[in-house]
Protein backbone atom coordinates (compact mmCIF):
# COMPACT_ATOMS: atom_id res chain seq x y z
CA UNK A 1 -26.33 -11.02 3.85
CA UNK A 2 -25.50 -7.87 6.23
CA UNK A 3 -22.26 -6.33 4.68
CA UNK A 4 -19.13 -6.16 6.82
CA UNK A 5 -17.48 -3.15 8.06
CA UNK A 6 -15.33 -1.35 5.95
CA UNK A 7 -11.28 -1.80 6.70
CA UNK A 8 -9.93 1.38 6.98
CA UNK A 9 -6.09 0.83 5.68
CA UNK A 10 -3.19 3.23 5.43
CA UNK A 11 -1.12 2.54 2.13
CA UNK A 12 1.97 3.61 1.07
CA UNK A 13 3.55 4.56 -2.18
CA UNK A 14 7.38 4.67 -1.66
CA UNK A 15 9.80 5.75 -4.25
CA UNK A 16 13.19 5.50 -4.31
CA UNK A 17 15.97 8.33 -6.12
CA UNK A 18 14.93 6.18 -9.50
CA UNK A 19 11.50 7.10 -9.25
CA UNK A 20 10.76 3.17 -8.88
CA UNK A 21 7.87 2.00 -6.53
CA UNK A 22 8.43 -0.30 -3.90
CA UNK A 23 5.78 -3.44 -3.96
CA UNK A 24 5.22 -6.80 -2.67
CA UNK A 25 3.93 -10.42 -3.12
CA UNK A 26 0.73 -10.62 -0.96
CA UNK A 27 1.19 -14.29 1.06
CA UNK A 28 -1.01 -16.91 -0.37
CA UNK A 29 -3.00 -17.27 2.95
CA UNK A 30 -4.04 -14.03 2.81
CA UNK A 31 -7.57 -11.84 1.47
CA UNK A 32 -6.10 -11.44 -2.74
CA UNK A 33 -3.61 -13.83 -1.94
CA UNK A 34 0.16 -13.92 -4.28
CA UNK A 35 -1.25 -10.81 -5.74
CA UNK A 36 1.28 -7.51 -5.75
CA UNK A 37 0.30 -4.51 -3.22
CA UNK A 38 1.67 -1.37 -2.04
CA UNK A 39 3.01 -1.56 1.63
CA UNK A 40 0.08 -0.27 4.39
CA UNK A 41 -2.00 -1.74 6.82
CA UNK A 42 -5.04 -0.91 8.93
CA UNK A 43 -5.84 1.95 11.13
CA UNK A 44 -6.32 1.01 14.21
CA UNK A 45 -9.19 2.63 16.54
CA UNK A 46 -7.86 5.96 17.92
CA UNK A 47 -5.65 5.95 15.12
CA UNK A 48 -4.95 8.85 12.63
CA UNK A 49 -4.11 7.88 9.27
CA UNK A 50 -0.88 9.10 9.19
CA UNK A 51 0.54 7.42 12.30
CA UNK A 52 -1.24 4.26 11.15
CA UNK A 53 0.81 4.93 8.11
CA UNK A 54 4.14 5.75 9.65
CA UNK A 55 3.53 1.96 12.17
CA UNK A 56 2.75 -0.10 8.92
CA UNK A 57 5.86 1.25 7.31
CA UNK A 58 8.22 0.95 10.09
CA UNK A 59 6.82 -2.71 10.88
CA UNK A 60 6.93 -4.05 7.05
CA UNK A 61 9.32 -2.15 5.06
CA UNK A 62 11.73 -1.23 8.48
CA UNK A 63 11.43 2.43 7.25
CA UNK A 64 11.04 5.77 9.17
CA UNK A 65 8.77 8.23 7.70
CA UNK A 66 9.70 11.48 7.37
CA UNK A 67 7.45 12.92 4.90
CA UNK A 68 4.63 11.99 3.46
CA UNK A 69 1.16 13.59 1.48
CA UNK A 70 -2.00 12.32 0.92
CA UNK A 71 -2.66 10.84 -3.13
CA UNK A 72 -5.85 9.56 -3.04
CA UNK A 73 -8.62 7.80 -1.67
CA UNK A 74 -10.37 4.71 -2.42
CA UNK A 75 -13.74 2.85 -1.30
CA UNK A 76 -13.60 -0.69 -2.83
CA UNK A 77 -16.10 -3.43 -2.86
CA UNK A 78 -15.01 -6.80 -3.01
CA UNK A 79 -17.73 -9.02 -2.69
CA UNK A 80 -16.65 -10.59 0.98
CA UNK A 81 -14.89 -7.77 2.07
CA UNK A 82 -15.44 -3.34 1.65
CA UNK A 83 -12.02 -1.64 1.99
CA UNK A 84 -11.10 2.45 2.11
CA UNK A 85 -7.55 2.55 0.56
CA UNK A 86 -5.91 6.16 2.25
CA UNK A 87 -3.16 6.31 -0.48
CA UNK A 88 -0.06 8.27 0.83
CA UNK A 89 3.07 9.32 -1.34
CA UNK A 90 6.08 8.65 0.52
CA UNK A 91 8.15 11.83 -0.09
CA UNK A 92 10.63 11.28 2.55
CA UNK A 93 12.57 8.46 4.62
CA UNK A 94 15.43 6.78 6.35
CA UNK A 95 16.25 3.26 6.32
CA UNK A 96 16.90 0.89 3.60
CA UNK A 97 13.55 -0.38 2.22
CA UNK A 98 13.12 -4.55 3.09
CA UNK A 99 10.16 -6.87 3.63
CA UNK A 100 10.17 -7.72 6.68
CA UNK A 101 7.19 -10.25 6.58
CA UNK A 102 8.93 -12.51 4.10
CA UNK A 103 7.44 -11.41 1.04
CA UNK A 104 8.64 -11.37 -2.18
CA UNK A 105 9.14 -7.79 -2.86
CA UNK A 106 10.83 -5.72 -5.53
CA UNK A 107 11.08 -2.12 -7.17
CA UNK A 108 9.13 -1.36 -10.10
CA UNK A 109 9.05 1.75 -12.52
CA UNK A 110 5.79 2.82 -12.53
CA UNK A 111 5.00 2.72 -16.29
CA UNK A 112 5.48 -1.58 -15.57
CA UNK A 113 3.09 -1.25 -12.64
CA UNK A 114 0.29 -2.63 -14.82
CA UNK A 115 2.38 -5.80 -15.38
CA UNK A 116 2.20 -7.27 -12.20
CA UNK A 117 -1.60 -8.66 -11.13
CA UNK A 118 -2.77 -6.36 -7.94
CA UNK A 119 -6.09 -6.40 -6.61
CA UNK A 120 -8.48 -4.72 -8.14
CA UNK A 121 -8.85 -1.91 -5.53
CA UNK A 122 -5.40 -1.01 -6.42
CA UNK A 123 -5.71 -0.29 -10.05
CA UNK A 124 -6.57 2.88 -9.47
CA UNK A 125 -3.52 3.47 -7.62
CA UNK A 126 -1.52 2.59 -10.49
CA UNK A 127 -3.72 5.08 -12.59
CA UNK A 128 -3.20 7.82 -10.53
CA UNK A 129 0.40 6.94 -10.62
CA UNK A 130 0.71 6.84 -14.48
CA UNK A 131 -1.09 10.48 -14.85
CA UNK A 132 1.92 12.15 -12.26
């Protein structure tokens, strides 16, 4: 079986003055369904991956970016479906941080990250979280 393109997504790790990380409850329709993720989305064609960012924000969490620097970068192979996770630290906003999709959502200091189940492309997220 050909493999399918890999999904380019924009993710974002937003903390608020606590130094808590915003996450939410993936819908149970959806690729790693009612697993916990960090807010993002895909990059659209013509897309850079901080604009892509930026959109995804605005849309889910009804933020405005005002700052934000790259983390990391991860290539992740589930086996129906190849992602490239462009991690971004949120170092700046306005707007109060919702869901906007109807998730369940909540903040989260990170050493209790590795309590909630994420997929497993985002564990090393939460690594590279722990070691800041």
């Amino acid at each position: 079986m050909a493999k399918s393109k890999r999904v380019h997504v924009a993710v974002g790790v937003i903390q608020n003055t606590n130094g808590d990380v915003f996450i939410s409850r993936r819908h149970a329709h959806l690729h790693q369904g009612n697993k916990w993720e960090f807010p993002g989305g895909k990059v659209e064609a013509e897309e850079d991956v901080y604009s892509a960012l930026c959109r995804e924000l605005h849309e889910e969490c009804n933020i405005t970016v005002d700052a934000a620097s790259p983390l990391t970068a991860i290539q992740f192979d589930y086996p129906d479906k190849q992602v490239l996770l462009d991690v971004w630290m949120v170092t700046a906003f306005r707007g109060a941080v919702q869901q906007k999709e109807g998730q369940e959502w909540a903040w989260v200091p990170v050493h209790q990250l590795e309590a909630y189940p994420f997929p497993a492309a985002n564990q090393a997220i939460i690594e590279r979280l722990l070691t800041l």
